[in-house]
C-alpha atoms as a PDB file:
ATOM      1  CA  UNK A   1     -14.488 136.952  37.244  1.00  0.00           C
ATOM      2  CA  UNK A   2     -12.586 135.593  39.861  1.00  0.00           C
ATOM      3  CA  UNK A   3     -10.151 132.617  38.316  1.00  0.00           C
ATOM      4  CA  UNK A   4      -7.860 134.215  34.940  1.00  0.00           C
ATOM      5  CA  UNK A   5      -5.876 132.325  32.512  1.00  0.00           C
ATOM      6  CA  UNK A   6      -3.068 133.124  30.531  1.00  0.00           C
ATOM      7  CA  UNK A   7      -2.355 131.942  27.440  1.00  0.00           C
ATOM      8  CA  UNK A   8       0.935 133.206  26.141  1.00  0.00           C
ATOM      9  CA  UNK A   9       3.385 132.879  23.393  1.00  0.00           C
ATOM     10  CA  UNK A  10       7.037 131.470  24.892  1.00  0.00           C
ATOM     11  CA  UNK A  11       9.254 134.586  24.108  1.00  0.00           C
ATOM     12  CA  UNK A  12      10.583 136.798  26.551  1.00  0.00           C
ATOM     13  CA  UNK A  13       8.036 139.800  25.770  1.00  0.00           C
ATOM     14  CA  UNK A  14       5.068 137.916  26.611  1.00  0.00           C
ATOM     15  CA  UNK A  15       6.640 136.545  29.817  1.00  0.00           C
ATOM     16  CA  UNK A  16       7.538 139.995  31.361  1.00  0.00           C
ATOM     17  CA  UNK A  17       4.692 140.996  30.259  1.00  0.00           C
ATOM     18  CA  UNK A  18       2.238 137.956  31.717  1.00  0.00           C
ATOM     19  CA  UNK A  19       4.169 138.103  35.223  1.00  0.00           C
ATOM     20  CA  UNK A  20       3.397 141.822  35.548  1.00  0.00           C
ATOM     21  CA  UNK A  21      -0.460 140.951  34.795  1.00  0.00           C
ATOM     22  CA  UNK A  22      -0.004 137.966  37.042  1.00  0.00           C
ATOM     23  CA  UNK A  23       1.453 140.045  39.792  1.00  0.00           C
ATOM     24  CA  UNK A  24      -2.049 142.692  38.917  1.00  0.00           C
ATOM     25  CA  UNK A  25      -4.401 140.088  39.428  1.00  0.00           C
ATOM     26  CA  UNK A  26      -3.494 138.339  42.633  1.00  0.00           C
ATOM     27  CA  UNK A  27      -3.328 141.765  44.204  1.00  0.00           C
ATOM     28  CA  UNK A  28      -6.718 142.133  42.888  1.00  0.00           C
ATOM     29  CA  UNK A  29      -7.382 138.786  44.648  1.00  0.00           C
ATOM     30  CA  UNK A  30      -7.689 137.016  41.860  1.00  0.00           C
ATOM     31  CA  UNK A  31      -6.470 133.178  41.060  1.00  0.00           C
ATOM     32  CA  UNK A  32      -4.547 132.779  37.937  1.00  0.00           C
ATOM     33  CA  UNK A  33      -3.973 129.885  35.962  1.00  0.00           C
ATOM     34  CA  UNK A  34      -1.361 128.337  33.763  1.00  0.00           C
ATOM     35  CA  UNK A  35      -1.131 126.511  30.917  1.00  0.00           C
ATOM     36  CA  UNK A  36       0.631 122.891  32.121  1.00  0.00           C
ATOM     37  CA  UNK A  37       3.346 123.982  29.047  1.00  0.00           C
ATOM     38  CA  UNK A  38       4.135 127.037  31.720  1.00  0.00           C
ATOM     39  CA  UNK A  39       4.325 125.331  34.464  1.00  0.00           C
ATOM     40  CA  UNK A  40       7.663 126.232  35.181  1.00  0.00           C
ATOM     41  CA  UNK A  41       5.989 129.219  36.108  1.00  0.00           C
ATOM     42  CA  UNK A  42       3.831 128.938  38.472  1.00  0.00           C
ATOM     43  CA  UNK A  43       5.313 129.019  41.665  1.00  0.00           C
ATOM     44  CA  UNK A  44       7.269 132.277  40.589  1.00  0.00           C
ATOM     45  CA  UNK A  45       3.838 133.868  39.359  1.00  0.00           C
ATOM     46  CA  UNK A  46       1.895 132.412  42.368  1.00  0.00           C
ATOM     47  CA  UNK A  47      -0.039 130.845  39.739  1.00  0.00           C
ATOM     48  CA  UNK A  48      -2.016 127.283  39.505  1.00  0.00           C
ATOM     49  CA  UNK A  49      -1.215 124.464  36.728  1.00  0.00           C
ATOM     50  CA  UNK A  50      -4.795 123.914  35.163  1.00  0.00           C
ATOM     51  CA  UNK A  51      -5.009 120.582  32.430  1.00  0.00           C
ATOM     52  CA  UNK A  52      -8.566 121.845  30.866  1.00  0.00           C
ATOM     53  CA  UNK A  53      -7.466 125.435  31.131  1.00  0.00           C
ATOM     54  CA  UNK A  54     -10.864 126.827  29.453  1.00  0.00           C
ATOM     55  CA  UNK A  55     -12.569 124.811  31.836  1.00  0.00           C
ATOM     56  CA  UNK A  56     -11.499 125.889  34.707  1.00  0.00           C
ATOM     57  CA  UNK A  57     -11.427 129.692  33.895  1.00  0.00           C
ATOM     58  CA  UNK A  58     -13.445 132.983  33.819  1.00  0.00           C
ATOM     59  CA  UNK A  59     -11.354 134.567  31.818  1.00  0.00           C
ATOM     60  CA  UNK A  60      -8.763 134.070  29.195  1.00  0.00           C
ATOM     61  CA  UNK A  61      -6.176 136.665  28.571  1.00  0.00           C
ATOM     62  CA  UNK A  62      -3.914 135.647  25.760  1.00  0.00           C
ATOM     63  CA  UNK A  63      -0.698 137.565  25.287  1.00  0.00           C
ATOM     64  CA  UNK A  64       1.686 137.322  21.298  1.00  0.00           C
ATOM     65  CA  UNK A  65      -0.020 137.643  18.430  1.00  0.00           C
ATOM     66  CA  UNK A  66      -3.234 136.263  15.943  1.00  0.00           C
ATOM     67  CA  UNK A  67      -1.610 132.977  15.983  1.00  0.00           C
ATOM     68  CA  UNK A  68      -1.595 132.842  19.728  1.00  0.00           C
ATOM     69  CA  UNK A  69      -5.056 134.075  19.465  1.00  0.00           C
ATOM     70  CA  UNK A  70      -5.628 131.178  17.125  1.00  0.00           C
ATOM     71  CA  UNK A  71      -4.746 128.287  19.596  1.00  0.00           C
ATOM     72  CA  UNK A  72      -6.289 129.359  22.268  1.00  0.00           C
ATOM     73  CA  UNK A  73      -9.374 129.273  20.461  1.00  0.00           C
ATOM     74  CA  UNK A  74      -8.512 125.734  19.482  1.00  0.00           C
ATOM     75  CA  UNK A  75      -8.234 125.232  23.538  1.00  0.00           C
ATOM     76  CA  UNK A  76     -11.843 125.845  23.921  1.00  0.00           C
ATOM     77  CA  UNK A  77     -14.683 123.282  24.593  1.00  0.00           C
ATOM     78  CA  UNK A  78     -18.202 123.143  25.498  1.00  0.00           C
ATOM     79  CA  UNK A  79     -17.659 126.504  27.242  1.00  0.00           C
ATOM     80  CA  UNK A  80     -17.659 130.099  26.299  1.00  0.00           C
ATOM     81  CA  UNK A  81     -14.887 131.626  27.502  1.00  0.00           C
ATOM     82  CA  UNK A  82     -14.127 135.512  26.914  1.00  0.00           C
ATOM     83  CA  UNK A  83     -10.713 136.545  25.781  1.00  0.00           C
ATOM     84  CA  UNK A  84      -8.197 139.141  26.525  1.00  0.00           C
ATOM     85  CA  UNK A  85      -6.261 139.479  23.660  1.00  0.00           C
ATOM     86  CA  UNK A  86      -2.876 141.815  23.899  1.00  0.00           C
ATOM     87  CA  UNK A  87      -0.808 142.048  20.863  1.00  0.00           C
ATOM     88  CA  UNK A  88       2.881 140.861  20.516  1.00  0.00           C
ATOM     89  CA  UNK A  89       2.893 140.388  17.049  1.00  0.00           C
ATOM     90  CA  UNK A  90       3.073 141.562  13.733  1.00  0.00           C
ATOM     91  CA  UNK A  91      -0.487 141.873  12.554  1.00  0.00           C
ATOM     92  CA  UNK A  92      -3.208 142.068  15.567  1.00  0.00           C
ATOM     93  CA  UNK A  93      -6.272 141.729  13.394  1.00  0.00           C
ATOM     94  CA  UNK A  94      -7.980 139.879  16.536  1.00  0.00           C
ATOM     95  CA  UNK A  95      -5.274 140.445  19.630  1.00  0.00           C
ATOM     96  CA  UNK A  96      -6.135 144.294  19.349  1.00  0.00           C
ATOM     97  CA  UNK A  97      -5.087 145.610  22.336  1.00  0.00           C
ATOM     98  CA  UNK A  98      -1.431 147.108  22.749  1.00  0.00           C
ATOM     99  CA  UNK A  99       0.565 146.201  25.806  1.00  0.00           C
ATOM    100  CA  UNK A 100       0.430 149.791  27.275  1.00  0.00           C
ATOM    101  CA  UNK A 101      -3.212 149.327  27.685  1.00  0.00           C
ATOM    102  CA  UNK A 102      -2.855 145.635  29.267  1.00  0.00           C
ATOM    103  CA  UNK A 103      -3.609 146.642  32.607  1.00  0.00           C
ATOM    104  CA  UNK A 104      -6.163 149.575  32.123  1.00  0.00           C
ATOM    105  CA  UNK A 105      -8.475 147.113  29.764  1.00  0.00           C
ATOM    106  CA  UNK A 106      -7.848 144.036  32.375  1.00  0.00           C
ATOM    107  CA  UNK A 107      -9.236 146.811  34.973  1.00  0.00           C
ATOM    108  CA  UNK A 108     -11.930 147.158  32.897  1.00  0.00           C
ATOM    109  CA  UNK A 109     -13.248 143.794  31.957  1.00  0.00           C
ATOM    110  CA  UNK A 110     -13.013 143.723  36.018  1.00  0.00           C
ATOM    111  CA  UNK A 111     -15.092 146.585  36.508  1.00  0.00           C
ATOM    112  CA  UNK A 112     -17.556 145.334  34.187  1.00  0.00           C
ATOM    113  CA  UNK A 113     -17.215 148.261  31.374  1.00  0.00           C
ATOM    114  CA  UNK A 114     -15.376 146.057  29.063  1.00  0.00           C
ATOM    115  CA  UNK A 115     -16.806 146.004  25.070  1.00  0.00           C
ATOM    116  CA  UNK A 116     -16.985 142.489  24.372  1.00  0.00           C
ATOM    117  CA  UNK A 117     -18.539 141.247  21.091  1.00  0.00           C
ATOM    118  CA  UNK A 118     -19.075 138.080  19.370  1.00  0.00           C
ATOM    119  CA  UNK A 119     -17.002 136.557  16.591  1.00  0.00           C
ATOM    120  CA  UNK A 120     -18.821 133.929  14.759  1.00  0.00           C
ATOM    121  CA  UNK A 121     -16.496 130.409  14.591  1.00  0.00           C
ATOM    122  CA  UNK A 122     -17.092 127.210  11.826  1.00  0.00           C
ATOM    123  CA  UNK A 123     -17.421 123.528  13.651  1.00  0.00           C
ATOM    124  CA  UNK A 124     -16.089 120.857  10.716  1.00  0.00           C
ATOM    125  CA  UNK A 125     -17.312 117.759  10.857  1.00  0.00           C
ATOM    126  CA  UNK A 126     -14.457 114.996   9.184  1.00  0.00           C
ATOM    127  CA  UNK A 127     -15.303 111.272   8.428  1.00  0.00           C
ATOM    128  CA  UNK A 128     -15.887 109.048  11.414  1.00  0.00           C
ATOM    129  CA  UNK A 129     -17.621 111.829  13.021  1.00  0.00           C
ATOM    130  CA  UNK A 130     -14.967 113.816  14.484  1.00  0.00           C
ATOM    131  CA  UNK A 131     -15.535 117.114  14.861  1.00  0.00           C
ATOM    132  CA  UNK A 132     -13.437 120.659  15.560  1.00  0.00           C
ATOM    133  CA  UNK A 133     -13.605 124.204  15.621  1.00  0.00           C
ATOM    134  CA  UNK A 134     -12.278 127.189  13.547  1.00  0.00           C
ATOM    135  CA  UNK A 135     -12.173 131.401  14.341  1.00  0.00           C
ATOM    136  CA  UNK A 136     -10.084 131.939  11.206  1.00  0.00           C
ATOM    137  CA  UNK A 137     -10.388 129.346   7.927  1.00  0.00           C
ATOM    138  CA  UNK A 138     -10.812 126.174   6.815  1.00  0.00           C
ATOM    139  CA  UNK A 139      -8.035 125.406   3.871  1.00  0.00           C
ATOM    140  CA  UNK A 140      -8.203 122.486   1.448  1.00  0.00           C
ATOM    141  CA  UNK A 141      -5.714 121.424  -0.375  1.00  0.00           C
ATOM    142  CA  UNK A 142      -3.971 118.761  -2.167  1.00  0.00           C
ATOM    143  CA  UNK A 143      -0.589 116.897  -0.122  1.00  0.00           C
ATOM    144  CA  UNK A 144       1.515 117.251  -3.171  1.00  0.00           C
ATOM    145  CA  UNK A 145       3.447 120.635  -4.772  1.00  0.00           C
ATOM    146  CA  UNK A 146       1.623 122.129  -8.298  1.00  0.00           C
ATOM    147  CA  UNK A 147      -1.390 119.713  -8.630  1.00  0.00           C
ATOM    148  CA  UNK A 148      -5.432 120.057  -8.979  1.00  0.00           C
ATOM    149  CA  UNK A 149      -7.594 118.838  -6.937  1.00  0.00           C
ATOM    150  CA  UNK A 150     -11.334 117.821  -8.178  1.00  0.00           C
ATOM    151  CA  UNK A 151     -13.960 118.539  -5.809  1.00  0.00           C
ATOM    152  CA  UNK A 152     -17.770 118.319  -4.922  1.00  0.00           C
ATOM    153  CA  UNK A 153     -19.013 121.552  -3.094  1.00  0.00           C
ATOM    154  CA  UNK A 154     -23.271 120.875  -2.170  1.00  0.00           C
ATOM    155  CA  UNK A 155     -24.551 124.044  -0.152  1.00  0.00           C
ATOM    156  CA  UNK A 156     -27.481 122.612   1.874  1.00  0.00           C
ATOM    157  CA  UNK A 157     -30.106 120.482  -0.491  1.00  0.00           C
ATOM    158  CA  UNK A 158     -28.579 122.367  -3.854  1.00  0.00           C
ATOM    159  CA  UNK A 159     -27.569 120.583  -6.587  1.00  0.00           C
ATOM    160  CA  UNK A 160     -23.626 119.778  -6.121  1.00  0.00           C
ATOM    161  CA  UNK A 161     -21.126 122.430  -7.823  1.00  0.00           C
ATOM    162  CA  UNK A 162     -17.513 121.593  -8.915  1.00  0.00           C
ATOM    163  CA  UNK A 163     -14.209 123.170  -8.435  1.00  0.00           C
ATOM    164  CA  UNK A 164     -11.020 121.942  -9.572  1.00  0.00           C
ATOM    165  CA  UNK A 165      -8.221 124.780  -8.233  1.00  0.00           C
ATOM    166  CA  UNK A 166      -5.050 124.185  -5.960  1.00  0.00           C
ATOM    167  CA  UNK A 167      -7.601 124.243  -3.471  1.00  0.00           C
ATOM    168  CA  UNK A 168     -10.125 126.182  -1.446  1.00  0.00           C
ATOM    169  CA  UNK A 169     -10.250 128.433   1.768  1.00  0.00           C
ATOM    170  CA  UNK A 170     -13.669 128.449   3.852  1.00  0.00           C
ATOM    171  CA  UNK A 171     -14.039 131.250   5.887  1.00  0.00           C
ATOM    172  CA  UNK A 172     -15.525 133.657   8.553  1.00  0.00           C
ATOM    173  CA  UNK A 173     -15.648 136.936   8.622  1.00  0.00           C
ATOM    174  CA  UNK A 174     -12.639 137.242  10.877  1.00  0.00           C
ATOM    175  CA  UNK A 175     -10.786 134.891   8.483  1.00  0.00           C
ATOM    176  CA  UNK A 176     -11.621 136.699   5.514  1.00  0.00           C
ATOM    177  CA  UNK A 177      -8.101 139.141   6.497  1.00  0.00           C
ATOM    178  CA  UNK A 178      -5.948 136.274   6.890  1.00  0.00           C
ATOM    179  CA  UNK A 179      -5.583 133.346   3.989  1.00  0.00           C
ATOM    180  CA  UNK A 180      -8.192 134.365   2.000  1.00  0.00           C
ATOM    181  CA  UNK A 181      -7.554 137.833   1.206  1.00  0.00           C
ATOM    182  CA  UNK A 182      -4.026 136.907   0.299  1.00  0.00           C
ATOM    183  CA  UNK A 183      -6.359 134.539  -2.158  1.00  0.00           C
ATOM    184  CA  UNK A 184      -7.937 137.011  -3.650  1.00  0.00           C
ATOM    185  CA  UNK A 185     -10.913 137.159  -0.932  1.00  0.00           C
ATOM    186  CA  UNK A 186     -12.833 139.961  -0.050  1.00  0.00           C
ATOM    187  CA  UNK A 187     -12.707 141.566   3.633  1.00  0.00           C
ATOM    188  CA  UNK A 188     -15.914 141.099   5.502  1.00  0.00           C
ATOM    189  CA  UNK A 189     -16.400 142.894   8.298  1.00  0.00           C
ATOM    190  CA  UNK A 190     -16.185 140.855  11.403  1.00  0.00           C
ATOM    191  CA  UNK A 191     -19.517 141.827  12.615  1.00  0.00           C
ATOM    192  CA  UNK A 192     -21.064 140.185   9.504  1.00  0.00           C
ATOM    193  CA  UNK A 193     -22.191 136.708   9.677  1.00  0.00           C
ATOM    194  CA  UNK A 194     -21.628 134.437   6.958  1.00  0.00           C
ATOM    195  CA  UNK A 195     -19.297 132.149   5.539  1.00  0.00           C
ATOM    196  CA  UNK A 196     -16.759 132.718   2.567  1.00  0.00           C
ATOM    197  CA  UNK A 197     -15.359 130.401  -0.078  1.00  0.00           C
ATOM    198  CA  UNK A 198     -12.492 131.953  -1.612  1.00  0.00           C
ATOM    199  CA  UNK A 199     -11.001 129.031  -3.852  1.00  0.00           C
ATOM    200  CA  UNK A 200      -6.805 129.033  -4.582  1.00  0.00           C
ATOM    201  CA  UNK A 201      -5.677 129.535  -8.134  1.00  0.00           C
ATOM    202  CA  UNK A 202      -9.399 128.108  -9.911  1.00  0.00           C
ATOM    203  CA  UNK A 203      -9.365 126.524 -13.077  1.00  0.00           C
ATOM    204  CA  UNK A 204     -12.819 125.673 -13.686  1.00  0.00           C
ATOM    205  CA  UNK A 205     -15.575 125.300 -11.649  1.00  0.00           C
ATOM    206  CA  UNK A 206     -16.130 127.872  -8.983  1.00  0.00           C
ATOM    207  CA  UNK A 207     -13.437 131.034 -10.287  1.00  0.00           C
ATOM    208  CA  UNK A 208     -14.891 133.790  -8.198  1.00  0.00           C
ATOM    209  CA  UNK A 209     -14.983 133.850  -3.834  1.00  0.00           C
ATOM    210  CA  UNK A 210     -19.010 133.289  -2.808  1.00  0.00           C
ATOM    211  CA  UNK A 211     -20.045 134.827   0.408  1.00  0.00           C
ATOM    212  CA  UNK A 212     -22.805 131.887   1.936  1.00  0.00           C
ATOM    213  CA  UNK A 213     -25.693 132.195   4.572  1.00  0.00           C
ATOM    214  CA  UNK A 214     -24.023 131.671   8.111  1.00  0.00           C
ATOM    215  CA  UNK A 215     -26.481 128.498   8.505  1.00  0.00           C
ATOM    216  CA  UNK A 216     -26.479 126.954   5.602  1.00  0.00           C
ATOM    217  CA  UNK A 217     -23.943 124.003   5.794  1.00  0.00           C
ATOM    218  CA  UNK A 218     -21.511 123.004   3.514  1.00  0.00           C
ATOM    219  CA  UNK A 219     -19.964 119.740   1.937  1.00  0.00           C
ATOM    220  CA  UNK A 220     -16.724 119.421   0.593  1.00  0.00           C
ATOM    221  CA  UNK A 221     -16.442 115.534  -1.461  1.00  0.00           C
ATOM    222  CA  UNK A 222     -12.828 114.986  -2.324  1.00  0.00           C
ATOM    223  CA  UNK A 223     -13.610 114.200  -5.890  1.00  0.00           C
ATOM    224  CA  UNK A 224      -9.987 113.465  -7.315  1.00  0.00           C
ATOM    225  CA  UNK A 225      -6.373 113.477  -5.964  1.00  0.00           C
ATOM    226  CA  UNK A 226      -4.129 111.170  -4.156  1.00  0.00           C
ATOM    227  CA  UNK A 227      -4.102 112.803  -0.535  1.00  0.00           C
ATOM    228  CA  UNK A 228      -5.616 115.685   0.658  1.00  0.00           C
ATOM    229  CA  UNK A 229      -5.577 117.825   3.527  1.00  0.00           C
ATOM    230  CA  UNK A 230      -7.655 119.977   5.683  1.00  0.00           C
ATOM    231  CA  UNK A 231      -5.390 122.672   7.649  1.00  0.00           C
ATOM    232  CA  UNK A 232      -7.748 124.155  10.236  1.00  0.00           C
ATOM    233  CA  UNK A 233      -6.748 127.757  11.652  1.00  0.00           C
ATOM    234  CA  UNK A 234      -3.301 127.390  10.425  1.00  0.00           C
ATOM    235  CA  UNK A 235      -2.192 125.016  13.028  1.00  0.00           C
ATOM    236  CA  UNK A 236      -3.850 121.805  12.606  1.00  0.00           C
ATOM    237  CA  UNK A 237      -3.383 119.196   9.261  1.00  0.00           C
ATOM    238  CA  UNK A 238      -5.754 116.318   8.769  1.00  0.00           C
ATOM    239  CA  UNK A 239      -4.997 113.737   6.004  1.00  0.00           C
ATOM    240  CA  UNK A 240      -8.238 112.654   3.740  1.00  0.00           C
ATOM    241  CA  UNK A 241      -8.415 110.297   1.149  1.00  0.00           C
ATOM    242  CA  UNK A 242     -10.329 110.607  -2.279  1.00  0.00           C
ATOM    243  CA  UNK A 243     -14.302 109.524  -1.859  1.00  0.00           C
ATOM    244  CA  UNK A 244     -14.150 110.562   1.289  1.00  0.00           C
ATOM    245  CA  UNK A 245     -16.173 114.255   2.574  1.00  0.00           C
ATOM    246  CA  UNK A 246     -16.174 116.825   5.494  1.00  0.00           C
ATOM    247  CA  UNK A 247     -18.971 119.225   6.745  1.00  0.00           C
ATOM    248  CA  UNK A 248     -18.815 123.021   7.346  1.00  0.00           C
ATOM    249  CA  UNK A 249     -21.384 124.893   9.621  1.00  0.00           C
ATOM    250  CA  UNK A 250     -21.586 127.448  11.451  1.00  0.00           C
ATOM    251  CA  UNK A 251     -20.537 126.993  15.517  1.00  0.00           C
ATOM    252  CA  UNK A 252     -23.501 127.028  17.952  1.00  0.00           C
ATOM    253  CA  UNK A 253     -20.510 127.934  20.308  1.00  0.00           C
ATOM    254  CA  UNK A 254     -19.216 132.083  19.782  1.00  0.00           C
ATOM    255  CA  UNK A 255     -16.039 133.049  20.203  1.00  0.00           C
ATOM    256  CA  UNK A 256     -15.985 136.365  22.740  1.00  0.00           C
ATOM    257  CA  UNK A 257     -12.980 138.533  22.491  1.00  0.00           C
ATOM    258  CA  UNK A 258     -12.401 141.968  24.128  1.00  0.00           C
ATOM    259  CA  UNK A 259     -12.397 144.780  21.531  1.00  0.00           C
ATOM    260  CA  UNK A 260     -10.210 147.980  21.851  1.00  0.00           C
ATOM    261  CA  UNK A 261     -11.618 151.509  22.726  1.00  0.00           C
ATOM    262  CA  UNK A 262      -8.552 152.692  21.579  1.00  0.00           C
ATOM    263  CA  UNK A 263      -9.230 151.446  17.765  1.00  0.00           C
ATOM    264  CA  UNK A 264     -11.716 150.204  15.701  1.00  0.00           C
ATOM    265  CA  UNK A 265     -11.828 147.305  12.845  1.00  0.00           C
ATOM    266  CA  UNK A 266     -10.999 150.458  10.208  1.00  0.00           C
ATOM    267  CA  UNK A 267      -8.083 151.534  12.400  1.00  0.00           C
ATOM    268  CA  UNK A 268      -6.698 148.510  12.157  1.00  0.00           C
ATOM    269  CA  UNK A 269      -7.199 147.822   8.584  1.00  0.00           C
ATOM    270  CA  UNK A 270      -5.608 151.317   7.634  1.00  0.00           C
ATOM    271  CA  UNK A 271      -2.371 150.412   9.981  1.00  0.00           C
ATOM    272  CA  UNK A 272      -2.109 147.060   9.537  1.00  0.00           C
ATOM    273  CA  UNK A 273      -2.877 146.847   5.660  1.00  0.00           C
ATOM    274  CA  UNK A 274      -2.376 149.963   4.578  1.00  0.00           C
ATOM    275  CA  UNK A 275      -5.693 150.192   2.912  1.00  0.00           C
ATOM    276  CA  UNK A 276      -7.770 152.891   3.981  1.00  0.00           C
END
């Protein structure tokens, strides 16, 4: 891996931070890219202004917390990219690796001794053929405050199911700790693969989360209600109207993050949730 990127959040932890890992890696002989948002930075870092960042990299490492984790997932293309993910927030479901062990775990994805695994993602399909990516969830819900929404859920060639709720979260396994548990979700263990409906606040129709193969796809028909919309990851909101319908599948494209050897996924569950 010779050409990094940094994705970081803009506070004044993650910059220290990212200039002493910027400093590591072009002693290591290493180039290192910027986001053009940073590039303000890059002549004090010694570091290059990249446009397609996840194109031009071998690397990402991706400093602040899940949300940071979040967009740069939403930065990636055609390309699997590995991530670095150190941990400057509150949570660090995904970004699991503390800043203490920045430089020791960048040494070892360098050394090739690194753990990486596979998280599986969702690709939605909206109307006019558009298309995007989600790590996290998929939330539908309607534009107003207090209102149902009607709508069609087909799984696949099945006969078409109903929910009317405040809405409905689809999710991965990785998501299923974020939105969705706060709905009510179970936790699936992010080396599962499948895909998990967890509707918000049911009133008839679907009441109970349904845990769906990880290839079987999914349509969502907006049934009734003046506006909808489709928040993807947390970060993105698409406006749909009534009649029309979007399409959930599983990604052919993984998303491959750097796991801790400091902690595993029940670690993190007991500290961060308190649950174990």
């Amino acid at each position: 891996m010779q050409r990094i990127g940094l994705v970081l959040k803009r506070e004044e932890q993650a910059v220290i931070l990212g200039e002493r890992i910027s400093r590591f890696l072009k002693e290591a002989g290493k180039e290192v890219l910027l986001e053009h948002s940073c590039k303000e930075l890059t002549d004090k870092w010694d570091a290059t202004c990249s446009e397609n960042l996840t194109d031009d990299v071998d690397l990402l490492v991706v400093l602040g917390g899940d949300g940071t984790i979040l967009r740069a997932a939403s930065l990636l293309n055609s390309k699997t990219v590995p991530i670095l993910g150190i941990n400057l927030g509150r949570v660090g479901f995904m970004a699991e690796v503390s800043p203490d062990e920045a430089i020791s775990e960048l040494q070892s994805v360098m050394d090739g001794t690194a753990l990486f695994v596979n998280r599986m993602m969702l690709e939605v399909t909206f109307p006019r053929g558009k298309t995007s990516r989600v790590l996290n969830d998929v939330v539908i819900h309607w534009a107003g405050i207090a209102r149902l929404i009607d709508l069609g859920i087909r799984f696949g060639d099945a006969k078409e199911l109903e929910l009317r709720a405040d809405g409905l979260i689809v999710a991965t396994p990785t998501g299923s700790s974020a939105y969705s548990f706060a709905a009510s979700g179970p936790l699936v263990h992010p080396d599962l693969a499948g895909i998990l409906l967890t509707p918000i606040c049911p009133y008839s129709g679907l009441k109970r989360p349904l845990v769906i193969p990880p290839d079987m796809e999914t349509q969502l028909m907006l049934k009734r209600g003046e506006t909808f919309y489709l928040t993807l990851d947390g970060h993105t909101t698409i406006s749909l109207d009534q009649g029309e319908s979007v399409q959930i599948k599983r990604s052919p494209l993984p998303f491959v993050i750097v796991q801790s050897r400091a902690r595993n996924y029940f670690d993190v569950l007991k500290q961060k949730l308190g649950l174990l």
